[in-house]
PDB file of N, CA and C in Angstrom:
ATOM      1  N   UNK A   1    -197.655 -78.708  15.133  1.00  0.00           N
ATOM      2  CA  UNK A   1    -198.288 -77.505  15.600  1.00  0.00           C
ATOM      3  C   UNK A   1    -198.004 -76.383  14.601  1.00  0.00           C
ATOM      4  N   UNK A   2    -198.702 -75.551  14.091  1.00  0.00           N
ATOM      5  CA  UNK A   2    -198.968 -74.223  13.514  1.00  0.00           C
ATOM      6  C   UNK A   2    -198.347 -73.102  14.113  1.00  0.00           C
ATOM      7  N   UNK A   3    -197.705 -72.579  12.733  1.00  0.00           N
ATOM      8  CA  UNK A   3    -197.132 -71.681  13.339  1.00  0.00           C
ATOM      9  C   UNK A   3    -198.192 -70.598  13.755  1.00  0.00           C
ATOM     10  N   UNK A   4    -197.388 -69.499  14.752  1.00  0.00           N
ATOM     11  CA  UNK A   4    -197.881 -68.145  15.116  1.00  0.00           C
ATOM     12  C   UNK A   4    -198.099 -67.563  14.283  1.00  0.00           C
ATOM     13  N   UNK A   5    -199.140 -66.877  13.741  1.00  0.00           N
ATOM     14  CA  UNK A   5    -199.301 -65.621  12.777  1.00  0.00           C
ATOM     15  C   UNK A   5    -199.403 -63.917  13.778  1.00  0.00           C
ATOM     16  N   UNK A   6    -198.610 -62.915  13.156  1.00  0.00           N
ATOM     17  CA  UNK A   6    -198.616 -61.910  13.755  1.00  0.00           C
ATOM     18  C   UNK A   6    -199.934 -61.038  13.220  1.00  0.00           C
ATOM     19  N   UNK A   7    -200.405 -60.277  13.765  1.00  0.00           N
ATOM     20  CA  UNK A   7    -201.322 -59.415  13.933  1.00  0.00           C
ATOM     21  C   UNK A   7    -201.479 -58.733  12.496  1.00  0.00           C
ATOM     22  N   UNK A   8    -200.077 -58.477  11.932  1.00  0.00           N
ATOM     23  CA  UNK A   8    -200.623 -57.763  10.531  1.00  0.00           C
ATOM     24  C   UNK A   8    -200.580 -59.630   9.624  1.00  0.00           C
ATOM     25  N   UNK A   9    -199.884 -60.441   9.926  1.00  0.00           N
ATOM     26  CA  UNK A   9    -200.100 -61.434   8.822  1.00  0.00           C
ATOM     27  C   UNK A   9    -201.382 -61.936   8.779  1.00  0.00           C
ATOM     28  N   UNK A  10    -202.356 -61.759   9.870  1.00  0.00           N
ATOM     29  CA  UNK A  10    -203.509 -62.019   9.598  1.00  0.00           C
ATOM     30  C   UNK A  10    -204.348 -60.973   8.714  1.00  0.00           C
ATOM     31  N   UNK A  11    -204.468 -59.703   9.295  1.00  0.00           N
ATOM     32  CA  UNK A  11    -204.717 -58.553   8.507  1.00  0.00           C
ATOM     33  C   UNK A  11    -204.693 -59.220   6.796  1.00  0.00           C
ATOM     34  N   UNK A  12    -203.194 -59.216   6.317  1.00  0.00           N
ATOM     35  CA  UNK A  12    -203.030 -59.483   5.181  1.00  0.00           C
ATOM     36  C   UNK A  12    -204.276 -60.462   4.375  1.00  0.00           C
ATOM     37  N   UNK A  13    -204.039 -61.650   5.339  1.00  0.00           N
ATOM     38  CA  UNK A  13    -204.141 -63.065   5.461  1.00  0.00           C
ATOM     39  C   UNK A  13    -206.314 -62.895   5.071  1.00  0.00           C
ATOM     40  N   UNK A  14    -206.917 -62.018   5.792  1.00  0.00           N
ATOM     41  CA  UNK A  14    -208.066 -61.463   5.737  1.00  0.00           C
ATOM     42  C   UNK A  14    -208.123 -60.592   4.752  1.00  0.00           C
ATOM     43  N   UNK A  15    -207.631 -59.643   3.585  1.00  0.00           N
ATOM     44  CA  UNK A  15    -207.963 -59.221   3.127  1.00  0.00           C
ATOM     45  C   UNK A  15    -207.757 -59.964   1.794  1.00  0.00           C
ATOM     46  N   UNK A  16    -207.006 -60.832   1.935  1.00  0.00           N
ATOM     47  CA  UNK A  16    -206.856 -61.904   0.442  1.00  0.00           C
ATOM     48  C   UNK A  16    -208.351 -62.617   0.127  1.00  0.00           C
ATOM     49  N   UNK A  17    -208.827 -63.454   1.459  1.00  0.00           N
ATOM     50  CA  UNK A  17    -209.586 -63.860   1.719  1.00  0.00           C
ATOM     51  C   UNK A  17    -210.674 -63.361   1.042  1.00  0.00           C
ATOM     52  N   UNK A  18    -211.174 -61.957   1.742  1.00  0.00           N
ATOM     53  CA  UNK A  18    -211.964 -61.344   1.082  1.00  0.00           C
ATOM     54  C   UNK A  18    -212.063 -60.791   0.079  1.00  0.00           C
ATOM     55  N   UNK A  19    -211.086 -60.481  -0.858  1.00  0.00           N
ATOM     56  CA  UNK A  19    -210.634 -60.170  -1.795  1.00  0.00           C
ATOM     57  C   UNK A  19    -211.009 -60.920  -2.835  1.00  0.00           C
ATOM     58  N   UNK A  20    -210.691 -62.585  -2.713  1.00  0.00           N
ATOM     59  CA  UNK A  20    -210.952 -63.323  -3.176  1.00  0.00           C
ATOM     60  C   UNK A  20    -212.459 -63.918  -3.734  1.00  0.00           C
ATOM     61  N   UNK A  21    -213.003 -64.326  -2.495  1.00  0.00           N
ATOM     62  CA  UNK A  21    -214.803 -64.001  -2.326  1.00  0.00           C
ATOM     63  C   UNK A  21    -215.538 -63.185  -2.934  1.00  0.00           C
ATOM     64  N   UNK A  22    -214.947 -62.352  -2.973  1.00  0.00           N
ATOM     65  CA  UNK A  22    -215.850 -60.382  -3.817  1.00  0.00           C
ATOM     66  C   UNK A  22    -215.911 -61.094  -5.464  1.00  0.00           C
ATOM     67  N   UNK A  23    -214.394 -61.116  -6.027  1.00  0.00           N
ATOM     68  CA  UNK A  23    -214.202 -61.559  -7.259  1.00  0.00           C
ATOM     69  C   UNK A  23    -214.789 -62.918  -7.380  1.00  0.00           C
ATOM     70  N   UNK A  24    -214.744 -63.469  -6.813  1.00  0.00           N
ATOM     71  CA  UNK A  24    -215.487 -65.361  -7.161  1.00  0.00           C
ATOM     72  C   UNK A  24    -217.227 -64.614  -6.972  1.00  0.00           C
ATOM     73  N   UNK A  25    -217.570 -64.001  -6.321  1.00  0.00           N
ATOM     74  CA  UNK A  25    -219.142 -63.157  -6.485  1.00  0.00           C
ATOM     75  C   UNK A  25    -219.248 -62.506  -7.276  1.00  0.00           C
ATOM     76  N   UNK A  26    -218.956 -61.527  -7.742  1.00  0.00           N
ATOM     77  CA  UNK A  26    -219.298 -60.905  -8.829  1.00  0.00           C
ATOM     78  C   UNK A  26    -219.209 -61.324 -10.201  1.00  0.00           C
ATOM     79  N   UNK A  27    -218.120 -62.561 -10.068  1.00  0.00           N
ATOM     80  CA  UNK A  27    -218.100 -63.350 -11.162  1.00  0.00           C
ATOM     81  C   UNK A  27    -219.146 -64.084 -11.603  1.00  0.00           C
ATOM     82  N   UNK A  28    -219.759 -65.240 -10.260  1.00  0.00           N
ATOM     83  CA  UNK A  28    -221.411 -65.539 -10.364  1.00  0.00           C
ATOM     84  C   UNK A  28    -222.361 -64.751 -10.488  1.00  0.00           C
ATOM     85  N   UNK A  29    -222.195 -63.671  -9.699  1.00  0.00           N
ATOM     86  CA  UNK A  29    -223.490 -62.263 -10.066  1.00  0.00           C
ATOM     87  C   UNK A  29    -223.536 -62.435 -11.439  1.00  0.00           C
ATOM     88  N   UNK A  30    -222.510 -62.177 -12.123  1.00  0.00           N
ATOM     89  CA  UNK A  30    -222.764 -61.619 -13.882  1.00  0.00           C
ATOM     90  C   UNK A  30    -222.939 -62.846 -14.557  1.00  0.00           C
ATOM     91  N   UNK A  31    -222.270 -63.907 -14.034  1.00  0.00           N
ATOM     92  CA  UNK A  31    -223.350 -65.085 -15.060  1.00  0.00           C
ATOM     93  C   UNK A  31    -224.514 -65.310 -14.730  1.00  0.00           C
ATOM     94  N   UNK A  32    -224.849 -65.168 -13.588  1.00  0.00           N
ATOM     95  CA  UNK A  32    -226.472 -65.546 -12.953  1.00  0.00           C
ATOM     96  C   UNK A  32    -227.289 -64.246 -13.883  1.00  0.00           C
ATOM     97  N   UNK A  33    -226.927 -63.214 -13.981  1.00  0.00           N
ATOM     98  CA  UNK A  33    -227.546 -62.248 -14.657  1.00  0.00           C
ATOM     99  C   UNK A  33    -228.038 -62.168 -15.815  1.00  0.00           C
ATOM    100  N   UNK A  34    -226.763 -62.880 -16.773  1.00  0.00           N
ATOM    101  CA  UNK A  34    -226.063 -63.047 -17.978  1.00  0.00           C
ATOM    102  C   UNK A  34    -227.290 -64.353 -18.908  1.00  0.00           C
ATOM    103  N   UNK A  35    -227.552 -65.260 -17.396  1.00  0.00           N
ATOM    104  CA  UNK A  35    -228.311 -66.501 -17.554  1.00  0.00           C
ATOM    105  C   UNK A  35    -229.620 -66.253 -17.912  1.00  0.00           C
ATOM    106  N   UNK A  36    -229.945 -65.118 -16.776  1.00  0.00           N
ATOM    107  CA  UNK A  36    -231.559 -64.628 -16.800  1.00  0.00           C
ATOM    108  C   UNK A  36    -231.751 -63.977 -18.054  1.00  0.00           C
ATOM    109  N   UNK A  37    -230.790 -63.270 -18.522  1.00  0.00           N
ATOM    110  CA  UNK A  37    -231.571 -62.397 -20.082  1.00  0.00           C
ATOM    111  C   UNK A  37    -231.372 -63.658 -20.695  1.00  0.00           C
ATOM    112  N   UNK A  38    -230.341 -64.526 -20.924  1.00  0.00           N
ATOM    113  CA  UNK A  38    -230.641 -65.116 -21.884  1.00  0.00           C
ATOM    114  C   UNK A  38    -231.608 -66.216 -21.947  1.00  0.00           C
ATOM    115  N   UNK A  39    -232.464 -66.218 -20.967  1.00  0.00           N
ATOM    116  CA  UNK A  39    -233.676 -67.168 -20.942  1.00  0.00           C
ATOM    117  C   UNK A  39    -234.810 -66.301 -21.192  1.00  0.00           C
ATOM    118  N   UNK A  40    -234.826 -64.984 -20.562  1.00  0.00           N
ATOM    119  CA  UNK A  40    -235.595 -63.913 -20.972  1.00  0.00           C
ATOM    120  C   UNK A  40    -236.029 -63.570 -22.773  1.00  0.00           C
ATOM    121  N   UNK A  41    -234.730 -64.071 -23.096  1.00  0.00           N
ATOM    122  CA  UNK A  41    -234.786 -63.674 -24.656  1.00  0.00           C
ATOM    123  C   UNK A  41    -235.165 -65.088 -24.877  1.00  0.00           C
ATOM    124  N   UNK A  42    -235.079 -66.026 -24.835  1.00  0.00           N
ATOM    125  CA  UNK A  42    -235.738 -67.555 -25.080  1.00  0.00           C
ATOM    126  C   UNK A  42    -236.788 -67.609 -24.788  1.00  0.00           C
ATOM    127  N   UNK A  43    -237.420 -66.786 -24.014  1.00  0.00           N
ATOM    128  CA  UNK A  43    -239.351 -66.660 -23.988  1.00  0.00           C
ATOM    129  C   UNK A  43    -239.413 -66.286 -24.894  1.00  0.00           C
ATOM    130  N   UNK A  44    -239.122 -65.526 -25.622  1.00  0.00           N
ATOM    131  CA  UNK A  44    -239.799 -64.772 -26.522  1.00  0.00           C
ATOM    132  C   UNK A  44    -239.665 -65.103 -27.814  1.00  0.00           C
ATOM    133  N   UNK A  45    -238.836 -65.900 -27.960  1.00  0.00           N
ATOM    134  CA  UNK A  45    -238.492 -67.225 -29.561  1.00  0.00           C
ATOM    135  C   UNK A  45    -239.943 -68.019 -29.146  1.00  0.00           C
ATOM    136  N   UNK A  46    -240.202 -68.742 -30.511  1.00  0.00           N
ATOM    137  CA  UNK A  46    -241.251 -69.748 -30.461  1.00  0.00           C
ATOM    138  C   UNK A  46    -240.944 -71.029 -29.739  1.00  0.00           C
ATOM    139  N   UNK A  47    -241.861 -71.339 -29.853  1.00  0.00           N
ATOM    140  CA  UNK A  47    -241.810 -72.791 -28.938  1.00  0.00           C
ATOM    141  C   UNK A  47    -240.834 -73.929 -30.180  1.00  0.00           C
ATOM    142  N   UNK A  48    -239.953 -74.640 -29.104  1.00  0.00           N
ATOM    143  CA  UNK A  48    -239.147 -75.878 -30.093  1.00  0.00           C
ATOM    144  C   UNK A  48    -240.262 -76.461 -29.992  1.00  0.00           C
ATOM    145  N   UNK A  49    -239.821 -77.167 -31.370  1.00  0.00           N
ATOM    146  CA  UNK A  49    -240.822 -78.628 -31.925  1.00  0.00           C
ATOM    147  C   UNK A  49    -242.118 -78.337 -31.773  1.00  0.00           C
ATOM    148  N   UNK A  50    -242.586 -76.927 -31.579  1.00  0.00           N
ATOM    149  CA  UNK A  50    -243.931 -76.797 -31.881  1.00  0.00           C
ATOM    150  C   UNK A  50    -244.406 -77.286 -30.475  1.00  0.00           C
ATOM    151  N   UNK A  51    -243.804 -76.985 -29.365  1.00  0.00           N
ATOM    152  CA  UNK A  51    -244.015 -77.791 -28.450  1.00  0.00           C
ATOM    153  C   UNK A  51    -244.090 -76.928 -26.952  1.00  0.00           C
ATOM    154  N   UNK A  52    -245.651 -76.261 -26.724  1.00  0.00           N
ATOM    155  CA  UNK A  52    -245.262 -75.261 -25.777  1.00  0.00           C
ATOM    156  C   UNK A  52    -244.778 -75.660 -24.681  1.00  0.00           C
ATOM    157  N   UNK A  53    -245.024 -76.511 -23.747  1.00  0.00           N
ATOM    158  CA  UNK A  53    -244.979 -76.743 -22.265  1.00  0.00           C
ATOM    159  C   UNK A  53    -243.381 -77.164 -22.342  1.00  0.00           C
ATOM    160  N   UNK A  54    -242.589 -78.047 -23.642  1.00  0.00           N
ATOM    161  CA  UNK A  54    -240.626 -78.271 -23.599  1.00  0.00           C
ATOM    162  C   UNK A  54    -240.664 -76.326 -23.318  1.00  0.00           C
ATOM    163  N   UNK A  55    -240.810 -75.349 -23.519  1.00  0.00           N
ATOM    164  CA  UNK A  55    -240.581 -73.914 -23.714  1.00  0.00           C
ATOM    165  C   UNK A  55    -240.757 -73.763 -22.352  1.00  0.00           C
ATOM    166  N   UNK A  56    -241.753 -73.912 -21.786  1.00  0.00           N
ATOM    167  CA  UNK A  56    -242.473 -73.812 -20.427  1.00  0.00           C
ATOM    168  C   UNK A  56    -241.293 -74.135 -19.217  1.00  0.00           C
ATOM    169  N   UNK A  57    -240.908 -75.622 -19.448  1.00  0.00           N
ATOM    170  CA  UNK A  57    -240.461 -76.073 -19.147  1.00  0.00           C
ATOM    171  C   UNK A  57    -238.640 -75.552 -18.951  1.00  0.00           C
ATOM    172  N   UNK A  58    -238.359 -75.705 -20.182  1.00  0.00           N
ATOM    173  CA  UNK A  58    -237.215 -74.773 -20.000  1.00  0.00           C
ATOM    174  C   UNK A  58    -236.663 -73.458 -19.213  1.00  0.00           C
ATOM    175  N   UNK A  59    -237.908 -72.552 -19.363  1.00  0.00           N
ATOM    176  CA  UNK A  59    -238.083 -71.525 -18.901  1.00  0.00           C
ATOM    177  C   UNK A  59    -238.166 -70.820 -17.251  1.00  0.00           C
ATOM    178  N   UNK A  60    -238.656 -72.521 -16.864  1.00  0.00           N
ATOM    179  CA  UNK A  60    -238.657 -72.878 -15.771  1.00  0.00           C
ATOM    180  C   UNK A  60    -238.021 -73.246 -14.922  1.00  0.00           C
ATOM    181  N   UNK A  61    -237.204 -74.375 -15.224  1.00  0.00           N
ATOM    182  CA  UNK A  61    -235.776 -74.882 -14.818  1.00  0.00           C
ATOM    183  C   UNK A  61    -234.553 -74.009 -14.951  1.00  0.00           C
ATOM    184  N   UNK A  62    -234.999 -73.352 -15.785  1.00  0.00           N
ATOM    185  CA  UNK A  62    -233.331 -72.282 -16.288  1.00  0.00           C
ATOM    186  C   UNK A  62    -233.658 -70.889 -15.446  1.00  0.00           C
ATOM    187  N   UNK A  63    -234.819 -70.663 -15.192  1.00  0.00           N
ATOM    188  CA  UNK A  63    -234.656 -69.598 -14.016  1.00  0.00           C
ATOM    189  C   UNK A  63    -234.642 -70.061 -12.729  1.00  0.00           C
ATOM    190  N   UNK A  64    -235.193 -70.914 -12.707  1.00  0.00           N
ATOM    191  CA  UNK A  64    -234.787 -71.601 -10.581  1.00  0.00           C
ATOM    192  C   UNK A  64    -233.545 -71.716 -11.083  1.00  0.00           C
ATOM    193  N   UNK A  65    -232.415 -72.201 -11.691  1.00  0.00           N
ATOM    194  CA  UNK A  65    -231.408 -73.045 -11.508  1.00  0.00           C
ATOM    195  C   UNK A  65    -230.437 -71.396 -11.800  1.00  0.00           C
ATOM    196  N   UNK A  66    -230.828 -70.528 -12.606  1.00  0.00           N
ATOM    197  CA  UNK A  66    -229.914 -69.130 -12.555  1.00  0.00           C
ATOM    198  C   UNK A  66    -230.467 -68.509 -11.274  1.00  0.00           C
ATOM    199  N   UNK A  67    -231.237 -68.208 -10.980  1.00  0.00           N
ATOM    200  CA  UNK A  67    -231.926 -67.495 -10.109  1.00  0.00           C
ATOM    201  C   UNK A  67    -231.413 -67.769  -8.887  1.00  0.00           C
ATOM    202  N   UNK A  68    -230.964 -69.271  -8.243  1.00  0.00           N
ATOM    203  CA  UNK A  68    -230.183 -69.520  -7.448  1.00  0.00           C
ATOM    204  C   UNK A  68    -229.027 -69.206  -7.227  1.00  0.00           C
ATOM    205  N   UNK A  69    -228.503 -69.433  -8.314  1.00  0.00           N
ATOM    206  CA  UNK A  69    -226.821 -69.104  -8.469  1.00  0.00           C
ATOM    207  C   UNK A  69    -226.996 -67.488  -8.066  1.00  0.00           C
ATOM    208  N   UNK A  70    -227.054 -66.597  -8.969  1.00  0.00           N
ATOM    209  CA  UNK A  70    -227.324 -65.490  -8.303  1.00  0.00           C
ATOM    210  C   UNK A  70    -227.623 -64.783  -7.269  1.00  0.00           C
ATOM    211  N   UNK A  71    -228.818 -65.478  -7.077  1.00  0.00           N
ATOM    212  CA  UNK A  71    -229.187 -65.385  -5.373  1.00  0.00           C
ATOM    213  C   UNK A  71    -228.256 -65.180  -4.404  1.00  0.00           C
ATOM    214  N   UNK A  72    -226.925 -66.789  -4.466  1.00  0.00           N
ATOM    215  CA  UNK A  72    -226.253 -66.879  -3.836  1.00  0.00           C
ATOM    216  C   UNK A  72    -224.927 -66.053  -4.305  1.00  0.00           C
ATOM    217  N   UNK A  73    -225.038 -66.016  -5.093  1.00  0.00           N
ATOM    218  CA  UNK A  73    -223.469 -64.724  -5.774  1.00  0.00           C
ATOM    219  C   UNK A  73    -224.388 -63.945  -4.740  1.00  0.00           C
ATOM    220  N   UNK A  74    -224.834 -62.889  -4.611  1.00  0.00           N
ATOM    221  CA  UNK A  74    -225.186 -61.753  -4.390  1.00  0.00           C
ATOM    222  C   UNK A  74    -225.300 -61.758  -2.919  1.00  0.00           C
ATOM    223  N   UNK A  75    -225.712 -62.688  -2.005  1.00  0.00           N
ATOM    224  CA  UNK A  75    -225.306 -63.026  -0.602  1.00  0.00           C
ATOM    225  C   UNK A  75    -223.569 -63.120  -0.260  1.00  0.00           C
ATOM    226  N   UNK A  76    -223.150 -63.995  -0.980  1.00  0.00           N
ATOM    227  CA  UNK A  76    -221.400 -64.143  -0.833  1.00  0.00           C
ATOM    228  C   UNK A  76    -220.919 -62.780  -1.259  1.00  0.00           C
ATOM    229  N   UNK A  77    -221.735 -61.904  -1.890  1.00  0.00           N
ATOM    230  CA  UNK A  77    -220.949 -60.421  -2.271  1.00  0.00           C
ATOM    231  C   UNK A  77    -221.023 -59.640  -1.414  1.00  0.00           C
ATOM    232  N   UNK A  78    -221.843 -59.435  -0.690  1.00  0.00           N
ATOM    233  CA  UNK A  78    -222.167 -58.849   0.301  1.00  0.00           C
ATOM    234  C   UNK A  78    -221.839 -59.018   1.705  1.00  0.00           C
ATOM    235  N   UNK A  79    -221.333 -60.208   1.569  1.00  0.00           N
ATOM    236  CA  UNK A  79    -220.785 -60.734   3.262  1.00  0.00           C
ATOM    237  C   UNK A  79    -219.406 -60.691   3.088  1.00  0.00           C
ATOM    238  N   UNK A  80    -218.567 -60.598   1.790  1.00  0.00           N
ATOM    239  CA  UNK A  80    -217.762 -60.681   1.589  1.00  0.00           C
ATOM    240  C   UNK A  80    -217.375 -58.752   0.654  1.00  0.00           C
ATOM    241  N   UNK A  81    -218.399 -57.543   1.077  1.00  0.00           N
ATOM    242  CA  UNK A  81    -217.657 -56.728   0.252  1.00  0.00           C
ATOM    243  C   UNK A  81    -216.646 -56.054   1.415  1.00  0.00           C
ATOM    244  N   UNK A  82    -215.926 -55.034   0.897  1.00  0.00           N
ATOM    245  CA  UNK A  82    -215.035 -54.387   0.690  1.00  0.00           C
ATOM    246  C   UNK A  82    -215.713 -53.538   2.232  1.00  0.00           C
ATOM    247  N   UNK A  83    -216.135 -52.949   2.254  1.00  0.00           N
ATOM    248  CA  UNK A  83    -217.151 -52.163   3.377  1.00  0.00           C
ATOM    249  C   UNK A  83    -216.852 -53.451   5.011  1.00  0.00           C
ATOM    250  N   UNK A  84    -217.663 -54.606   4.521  1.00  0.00           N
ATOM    251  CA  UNK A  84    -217.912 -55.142   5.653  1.00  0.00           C
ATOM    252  C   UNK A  84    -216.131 -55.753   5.401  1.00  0.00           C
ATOM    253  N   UNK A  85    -215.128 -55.978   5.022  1.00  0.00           N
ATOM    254  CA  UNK A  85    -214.618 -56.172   5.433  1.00  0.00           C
ATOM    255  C   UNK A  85    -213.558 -55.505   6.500  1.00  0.00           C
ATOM    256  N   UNK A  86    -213.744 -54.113   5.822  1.00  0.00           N
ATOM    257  CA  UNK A  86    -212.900 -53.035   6.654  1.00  0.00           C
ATOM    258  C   UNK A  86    -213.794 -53.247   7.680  1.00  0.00           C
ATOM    259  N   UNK A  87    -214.816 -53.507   7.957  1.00  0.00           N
ATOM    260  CA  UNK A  87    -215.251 -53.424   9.889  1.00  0.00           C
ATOM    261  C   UNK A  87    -214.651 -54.683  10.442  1.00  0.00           C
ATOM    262  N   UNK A  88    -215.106 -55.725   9.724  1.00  0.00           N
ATOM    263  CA  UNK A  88    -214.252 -57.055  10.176  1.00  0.00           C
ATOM    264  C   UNK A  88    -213.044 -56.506  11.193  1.00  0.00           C
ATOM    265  N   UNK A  89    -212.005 -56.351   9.950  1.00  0.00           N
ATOM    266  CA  UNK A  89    -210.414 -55.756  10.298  1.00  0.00           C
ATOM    267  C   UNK A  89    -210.320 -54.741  11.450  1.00  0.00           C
ATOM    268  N   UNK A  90    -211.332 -53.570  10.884  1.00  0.00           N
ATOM    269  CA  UNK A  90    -211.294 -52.521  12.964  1.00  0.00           C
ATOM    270  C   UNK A  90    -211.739 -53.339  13.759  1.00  0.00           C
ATOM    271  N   UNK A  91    -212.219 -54.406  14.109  1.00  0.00           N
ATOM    272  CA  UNK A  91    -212.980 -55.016  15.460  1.00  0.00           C
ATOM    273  C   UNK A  91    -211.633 -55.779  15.612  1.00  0.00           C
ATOM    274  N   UNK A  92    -211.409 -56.635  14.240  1.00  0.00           N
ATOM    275  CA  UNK A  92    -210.087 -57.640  14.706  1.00  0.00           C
ATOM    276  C   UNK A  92    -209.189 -56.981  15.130  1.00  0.00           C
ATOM    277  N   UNK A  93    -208.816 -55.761  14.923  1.00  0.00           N
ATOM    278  CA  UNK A  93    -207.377 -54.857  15.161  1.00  0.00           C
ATOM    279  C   UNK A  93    -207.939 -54.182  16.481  1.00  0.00           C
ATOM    280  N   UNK A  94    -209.351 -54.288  17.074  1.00  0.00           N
ATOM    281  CA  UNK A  94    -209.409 -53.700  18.304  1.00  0.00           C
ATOM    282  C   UNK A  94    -209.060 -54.772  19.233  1.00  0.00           C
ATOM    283  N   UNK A  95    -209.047 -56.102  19.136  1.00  0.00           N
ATOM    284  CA  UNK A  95    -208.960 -56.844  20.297  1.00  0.00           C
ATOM    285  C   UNK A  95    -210.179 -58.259  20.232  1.00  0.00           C
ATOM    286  N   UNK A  96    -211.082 -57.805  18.920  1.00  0.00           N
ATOM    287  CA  UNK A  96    -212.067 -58.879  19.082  1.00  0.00           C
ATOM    288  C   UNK A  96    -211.915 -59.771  18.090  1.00  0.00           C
ATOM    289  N   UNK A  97    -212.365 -61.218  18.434  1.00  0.00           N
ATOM    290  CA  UNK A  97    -211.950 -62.345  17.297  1.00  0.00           C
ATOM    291  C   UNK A  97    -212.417 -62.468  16.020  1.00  0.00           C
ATOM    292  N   UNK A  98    -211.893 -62.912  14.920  1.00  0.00           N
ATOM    293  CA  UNK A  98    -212.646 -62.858  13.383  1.00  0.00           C
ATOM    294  C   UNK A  98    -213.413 -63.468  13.986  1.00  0.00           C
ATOM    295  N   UNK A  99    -214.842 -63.128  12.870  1.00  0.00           N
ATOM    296  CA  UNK A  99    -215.969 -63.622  13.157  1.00  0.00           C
ATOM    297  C   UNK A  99    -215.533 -65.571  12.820  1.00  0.00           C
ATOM    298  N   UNK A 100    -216.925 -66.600  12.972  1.00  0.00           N
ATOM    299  CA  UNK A 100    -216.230 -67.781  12.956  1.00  0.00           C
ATOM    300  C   UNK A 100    -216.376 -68.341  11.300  1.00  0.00           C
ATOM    301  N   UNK A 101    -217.196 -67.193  10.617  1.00  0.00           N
ATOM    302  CA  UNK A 101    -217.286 -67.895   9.023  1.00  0.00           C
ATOM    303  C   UNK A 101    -216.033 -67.336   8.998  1.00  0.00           C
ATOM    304  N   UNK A 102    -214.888 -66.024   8.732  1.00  0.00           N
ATOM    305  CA  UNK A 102    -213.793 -65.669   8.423  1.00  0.00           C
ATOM    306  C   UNK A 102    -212.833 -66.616   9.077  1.00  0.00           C
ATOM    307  N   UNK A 103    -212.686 -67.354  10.126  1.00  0.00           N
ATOM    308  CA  UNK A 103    -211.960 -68.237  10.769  1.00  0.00           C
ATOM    309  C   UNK A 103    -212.042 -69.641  10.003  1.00  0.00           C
ATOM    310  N   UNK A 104    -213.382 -69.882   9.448  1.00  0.00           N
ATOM    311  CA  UNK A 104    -213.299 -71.279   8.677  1.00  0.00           C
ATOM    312  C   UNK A 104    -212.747 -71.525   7.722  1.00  0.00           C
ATOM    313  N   UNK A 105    -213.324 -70.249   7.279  1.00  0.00           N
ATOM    314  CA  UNK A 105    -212.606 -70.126   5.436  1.00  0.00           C
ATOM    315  C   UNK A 105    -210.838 -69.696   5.661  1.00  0.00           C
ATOM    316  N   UNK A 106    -210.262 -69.489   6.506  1.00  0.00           N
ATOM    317  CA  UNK A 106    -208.739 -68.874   6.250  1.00  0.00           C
ATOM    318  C   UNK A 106    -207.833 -70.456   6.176  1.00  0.00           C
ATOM    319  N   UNK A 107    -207.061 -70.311   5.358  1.00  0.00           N
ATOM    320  CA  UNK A 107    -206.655 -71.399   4.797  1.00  0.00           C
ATOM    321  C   UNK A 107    -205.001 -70.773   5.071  1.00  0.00           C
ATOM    322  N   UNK A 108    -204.116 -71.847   5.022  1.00  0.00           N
ATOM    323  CA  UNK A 108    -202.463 -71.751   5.246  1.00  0.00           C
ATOM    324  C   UNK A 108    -202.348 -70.772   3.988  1.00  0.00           C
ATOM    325  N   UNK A 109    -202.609 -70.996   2.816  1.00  0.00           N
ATOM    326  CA  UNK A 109    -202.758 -70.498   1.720  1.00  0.00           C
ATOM    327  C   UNK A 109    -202.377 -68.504   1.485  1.00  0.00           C
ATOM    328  N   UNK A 110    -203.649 -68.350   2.417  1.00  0.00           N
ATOM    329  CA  UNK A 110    -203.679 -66.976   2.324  1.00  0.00           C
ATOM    330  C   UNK A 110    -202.634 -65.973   3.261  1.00  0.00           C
ATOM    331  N   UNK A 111    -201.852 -67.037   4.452  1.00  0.00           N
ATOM    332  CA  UNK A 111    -201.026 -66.231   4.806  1.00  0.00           C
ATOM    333  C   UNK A 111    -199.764 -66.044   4.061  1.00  0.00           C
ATOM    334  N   UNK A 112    -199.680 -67.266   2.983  1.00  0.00           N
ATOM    335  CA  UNK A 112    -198.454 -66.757   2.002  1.00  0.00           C
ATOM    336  C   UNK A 112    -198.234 -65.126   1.070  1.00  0.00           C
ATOM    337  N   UNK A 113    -197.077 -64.479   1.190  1.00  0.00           N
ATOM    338  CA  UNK A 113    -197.276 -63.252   0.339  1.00  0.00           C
ATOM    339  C   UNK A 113    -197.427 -63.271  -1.312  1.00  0.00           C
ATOM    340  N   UNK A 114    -197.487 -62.676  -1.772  1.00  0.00           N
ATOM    341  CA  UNK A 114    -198.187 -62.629  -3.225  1.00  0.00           C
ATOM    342  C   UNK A 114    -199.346 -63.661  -3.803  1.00  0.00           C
ATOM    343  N   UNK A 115    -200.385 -64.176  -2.807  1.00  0.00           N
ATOM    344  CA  UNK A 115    -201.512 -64.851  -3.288  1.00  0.00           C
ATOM    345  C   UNK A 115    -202.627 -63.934  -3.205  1.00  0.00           C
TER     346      UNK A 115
END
């Protein structure tokens, strides 16, 4: 059986969490970003091998496949910023339960101090 966590070790325990999430997002934000110019600037080089539709093609796959990533950085940043987490924390510190995505993701991990 698991131990008890007290009221601020969760606190803590939740702001690592989120803490964590923000930085692992913004980290994908800026490569997903990072991805798009640099395919942006690959339109505009000639076609390899003389070969429009490999260009086409590329152009194609490398923005669905950044465009996603990003997508999803920018959802996980947002569910995870700084703002929504301080409401999280006043509802939890009023009496009401973490929501159940913050309950899935909390790991033994984050109630340790200095992680």
């Amino acid at each position: 059986m698991g131990r008890a966590h007290t009221l601020e070790d969760t606190v803590q325990a939740v702001r690592r969490l989120f803490n964590k999430h923000d930085a692992t997002s913004t980290t994908g934000l800026a490569t997903g970003v990072g991805g798009l110019s640099a395919i942006g600037v690959g339109a505009l080089m000639p076609a390899p091998f003389g070969n429009p539709a490999l260009k086409r093609n590329f152009i194609s796959v490398g923005t669905l496949a950044t465009g996603i990533g990003a997508g999803l950085s920018l959802r996980r940043m947002l569910r995870f910023s700084p703002k929504h987490r301080d409401e999280v924390l006043a509802a939890y510190q009023q009496g009401e339960p973490l929501p159940r995505y913050v309950r899935r993701r909390l790991r033994p991990e984050h109630f340790q101090p200095g992680r």
